[in-house]
C-alpha atoms as a PDB file:
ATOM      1  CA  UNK A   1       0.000   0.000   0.000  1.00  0.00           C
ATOM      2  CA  UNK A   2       1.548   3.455  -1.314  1.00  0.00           C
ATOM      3  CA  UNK A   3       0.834   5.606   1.693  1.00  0.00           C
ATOM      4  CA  UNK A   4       1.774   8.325  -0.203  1.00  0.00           C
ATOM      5  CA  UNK A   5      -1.565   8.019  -2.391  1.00  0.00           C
ATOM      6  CA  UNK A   6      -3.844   7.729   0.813  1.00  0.00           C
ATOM      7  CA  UNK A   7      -5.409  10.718   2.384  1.00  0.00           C
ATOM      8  CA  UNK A   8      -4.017  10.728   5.969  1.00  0.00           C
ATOM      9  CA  UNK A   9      -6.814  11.636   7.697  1.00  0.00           C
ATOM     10  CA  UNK A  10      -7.032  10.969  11.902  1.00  0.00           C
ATOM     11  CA  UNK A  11     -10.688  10.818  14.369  1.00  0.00           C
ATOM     12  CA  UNK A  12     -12.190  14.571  14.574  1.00  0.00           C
ATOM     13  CA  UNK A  13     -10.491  15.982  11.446  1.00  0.00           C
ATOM     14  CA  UNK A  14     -13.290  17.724   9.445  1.00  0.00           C
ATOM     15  CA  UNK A  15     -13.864  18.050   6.190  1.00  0.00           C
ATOM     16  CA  UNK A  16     -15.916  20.435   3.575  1.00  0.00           C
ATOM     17  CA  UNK A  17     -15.181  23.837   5.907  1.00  0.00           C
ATOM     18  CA  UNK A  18     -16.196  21.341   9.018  1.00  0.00           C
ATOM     19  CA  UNK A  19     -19.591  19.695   7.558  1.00  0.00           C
ATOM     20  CA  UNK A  20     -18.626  16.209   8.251  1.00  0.00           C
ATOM     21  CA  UNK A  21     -16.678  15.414  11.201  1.00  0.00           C
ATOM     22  CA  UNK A  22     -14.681  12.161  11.052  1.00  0.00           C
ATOM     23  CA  UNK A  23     -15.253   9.216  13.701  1.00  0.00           C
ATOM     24  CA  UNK A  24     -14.001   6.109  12.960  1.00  0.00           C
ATOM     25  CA  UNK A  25     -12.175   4.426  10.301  1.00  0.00           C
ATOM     26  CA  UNK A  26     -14.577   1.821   8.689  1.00  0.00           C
ATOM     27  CA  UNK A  27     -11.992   0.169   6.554  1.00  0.00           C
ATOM     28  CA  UNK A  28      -9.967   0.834   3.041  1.00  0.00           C
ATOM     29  CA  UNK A  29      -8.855  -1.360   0.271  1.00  0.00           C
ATOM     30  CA  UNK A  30      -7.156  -0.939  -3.005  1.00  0.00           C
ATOM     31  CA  UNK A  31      -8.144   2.249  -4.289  1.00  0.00           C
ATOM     32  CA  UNK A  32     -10.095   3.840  -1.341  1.00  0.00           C
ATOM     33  CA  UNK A  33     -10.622   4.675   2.539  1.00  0.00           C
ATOM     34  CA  UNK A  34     -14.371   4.536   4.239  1.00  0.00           C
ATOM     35  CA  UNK A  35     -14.525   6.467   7.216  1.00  0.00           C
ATOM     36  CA  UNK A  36     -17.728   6.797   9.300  1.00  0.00           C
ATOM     37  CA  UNK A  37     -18.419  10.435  10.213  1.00  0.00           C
ATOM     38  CA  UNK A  38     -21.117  12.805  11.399  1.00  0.00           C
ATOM     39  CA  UNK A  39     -23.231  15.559   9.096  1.00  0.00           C
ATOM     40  CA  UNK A  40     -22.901  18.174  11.406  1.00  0.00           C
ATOM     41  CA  UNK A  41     -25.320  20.303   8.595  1.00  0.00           C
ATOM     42  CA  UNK A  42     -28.026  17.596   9.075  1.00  0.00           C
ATOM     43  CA  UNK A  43     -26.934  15.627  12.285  1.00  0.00           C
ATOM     44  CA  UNK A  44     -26.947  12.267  11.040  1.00  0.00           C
ATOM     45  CA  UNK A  45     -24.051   9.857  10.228  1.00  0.00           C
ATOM     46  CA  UNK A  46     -22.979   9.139   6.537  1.00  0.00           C
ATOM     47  CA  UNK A  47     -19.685   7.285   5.374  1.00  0.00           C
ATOM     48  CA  UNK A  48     -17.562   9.112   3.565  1.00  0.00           C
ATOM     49  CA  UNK A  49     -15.420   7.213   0.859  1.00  0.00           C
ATOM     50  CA  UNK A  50     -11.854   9.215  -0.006  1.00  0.00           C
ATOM     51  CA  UNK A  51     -10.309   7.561  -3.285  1.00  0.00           C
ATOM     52  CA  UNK A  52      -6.516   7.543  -3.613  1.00  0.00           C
ATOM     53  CA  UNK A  53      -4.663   9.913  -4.876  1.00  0.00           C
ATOM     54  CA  UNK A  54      -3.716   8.160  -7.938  1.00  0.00           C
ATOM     55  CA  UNK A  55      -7.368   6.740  -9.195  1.00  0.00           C
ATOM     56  CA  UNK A  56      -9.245   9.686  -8.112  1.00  0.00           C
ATOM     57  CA  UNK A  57      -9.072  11.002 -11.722  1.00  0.00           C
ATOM     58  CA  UNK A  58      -9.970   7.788 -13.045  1.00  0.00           C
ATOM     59  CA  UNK A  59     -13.767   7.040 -11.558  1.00  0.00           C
ATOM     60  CA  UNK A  60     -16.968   7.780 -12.151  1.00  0.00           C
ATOM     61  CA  UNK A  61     -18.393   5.904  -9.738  1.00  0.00           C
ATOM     62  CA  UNK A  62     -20.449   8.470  -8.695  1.00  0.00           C
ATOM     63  CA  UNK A  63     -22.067   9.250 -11.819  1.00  0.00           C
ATOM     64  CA  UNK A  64     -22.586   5.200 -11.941  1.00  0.00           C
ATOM     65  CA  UNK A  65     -24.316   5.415  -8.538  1.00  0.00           C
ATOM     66  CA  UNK A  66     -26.537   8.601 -10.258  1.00  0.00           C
ATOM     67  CA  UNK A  67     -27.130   6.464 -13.461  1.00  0.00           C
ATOM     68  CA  UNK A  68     -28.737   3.421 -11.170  1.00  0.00           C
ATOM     69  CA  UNK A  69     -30.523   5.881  -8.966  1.00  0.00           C
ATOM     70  CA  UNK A  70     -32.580   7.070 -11.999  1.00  0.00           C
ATOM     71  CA  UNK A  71     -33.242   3.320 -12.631  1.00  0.00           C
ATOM     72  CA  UNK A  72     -34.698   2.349  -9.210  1.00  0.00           C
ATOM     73  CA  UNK A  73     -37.903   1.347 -10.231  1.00  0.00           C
ATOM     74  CA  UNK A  74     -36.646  -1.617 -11.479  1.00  0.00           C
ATOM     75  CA  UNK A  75     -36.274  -4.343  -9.439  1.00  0.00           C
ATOM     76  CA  UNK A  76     -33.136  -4.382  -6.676  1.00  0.00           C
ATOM     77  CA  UNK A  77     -32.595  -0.617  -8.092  1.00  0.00           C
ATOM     78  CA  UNK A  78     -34.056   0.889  -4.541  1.00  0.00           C
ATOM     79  CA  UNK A  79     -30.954  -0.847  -2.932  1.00  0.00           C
ATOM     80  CA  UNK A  80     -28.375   1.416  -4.878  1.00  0.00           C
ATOM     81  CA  UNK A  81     -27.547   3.904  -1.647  1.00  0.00           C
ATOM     82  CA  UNK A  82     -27.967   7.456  -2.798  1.00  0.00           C
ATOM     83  CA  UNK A  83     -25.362   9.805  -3.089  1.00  0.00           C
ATOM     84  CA  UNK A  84     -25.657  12.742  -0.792  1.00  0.00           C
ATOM     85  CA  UNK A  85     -22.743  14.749  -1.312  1.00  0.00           C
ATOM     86  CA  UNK A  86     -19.546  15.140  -3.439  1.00  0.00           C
ATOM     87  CA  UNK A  87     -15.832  17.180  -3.274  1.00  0.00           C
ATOM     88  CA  UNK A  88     -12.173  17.171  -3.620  1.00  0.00           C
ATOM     89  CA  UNK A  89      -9.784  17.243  -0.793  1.00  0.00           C
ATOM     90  CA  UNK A  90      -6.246  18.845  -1.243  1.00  0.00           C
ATOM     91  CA  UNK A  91      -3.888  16.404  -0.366  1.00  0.00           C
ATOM     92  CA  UNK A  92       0.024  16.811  -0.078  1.00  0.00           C
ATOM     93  CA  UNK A  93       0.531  15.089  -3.590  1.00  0.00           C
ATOM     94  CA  UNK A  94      -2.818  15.401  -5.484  1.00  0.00           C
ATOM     95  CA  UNK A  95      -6.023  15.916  -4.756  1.00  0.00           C
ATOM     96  CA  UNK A  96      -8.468  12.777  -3.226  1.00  0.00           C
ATOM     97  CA  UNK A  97     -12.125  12.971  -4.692  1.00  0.00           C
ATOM     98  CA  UNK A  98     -14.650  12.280  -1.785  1.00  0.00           C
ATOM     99  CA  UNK A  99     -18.351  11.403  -1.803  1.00  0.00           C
ATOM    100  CA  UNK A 100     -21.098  11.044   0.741  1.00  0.00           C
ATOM    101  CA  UNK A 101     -23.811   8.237   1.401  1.00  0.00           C
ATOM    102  CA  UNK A 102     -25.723   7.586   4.490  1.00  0.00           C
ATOM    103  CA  UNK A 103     -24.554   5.327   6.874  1.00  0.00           C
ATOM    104  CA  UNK A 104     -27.262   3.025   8.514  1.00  0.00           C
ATOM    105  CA  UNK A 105     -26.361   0.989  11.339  1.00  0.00           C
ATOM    106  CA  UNK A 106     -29.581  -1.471  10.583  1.00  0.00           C
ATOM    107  CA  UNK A 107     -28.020  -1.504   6.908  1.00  0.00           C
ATOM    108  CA  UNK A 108     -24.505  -2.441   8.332  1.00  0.00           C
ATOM    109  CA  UNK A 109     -26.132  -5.144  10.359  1.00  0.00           C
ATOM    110  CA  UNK A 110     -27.600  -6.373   7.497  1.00  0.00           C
ATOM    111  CA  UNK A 111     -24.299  -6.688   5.465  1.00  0.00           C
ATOM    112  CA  UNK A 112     -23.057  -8.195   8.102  1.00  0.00           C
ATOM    113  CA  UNK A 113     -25.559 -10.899   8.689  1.00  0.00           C
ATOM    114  CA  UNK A 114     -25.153 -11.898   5.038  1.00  0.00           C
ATOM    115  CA  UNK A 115     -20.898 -11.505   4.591  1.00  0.00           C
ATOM    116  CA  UNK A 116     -20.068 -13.366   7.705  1.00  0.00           C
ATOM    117  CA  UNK A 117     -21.253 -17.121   6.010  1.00  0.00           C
ATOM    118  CA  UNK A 118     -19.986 -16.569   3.072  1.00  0.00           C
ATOM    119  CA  UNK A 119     -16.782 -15.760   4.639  1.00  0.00           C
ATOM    120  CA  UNK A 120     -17.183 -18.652   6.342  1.00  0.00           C
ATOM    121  CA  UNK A 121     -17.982 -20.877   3.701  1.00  0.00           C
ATOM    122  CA  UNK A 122     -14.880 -19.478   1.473  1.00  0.00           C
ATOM    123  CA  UNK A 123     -12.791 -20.324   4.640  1.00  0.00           C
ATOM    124  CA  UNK A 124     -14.721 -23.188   4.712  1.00  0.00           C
ATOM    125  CA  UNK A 125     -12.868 -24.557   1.636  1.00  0.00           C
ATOM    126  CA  UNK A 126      -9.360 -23.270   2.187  1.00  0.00           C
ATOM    127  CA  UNK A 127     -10.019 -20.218   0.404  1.00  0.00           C
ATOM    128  CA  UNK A 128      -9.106 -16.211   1.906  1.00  0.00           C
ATOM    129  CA  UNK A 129     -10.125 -13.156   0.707  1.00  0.00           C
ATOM    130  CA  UNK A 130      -7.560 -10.667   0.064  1.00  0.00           C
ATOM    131  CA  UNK A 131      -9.252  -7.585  -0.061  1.00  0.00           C
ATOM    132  CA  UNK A 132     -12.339  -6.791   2.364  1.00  0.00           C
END
C-alpha cells in the first residue's frame, strides 16, 4: 500500500469547511478509505469514501451510482444507496475525490448478517479473501 496516495486523515479531522466530522475508520482497500463520520449540517451519520490519490481522476463511480438511482424502479434498483454529497480534498501530492452516502447501522447489520457465512464458507474450503 503506497501511503503516499492515501489521504491521511485521523478521528475529529473535518472536512468540507467542518460539515462532516470524522469518527471512525470503517476500513480501506485498493483504491479507497471509508470512514464513518457525522453531518454536522443535518446531524446524522454518513460514510464518507476518499479515493486515492492516484485513481481519483480515473472514476466515475459516482455518476454510476446517479445512473442506477434514476433506474430504481426496477427491481433491486431501490438498494443502490444514494449519493448525498460530493468534493475534492487537497492532499500533499494530489487531490483525493470524496463522496457522501448515508450510513445506517440497521443496513450495516444487514451486510453483516449476510458476509459473515460466506466468509465462512470461502474459509470453509481453504479459500481467503484478500481484499475486504
Amino acid at each position: 500500500m503506497d501511503s503516499c496516495a492515501y489521504l491521511s486523515l485521523q478521528v475529529g479531522d473535518r472536512l468540507t469547511e467542518g460539515r462532516y466530522r470524522r469518527v471512525h475508520k470503517l476500513g480501506h482497500g485498493g483504491h479507497s478509505t471509508i470512514w464513518l463520520a457525522r453531518d454536522l449540517q443535518n446531524s446524522r451519520y454518513v460514510a464518507v469514501k476518499v479515493i486515492i490519490a492516484f485513481s481519483s481522476g480515473n472514476t466515475d463511480e459516482p455518476g454510476l451510482l446517479r445512473y442506477l438511482r434514476a433506474s430504481s424502479e426496477k427491481p433491486g434498483g431501490d438498494l443502490v444507496r444514494p449519493l448525498l454529497d460530493e468534493f475534492w480534498v487537497a492532499g500533499p501530492v494530489k487531490r483525493h475525490r470524496c463522496w457522501i452516502e448515508l450510513f445506517s447501522a440497521q443496513l450495516a447489520q444487514s451486510i453483516i448478517d449476510q458476509l459473515i457465512p460466506g466468509i465462512a464458507f470461502l474459509h470453509s474450503e481453504n479459500i481467503a479473501h484478500g481484499d475486504m
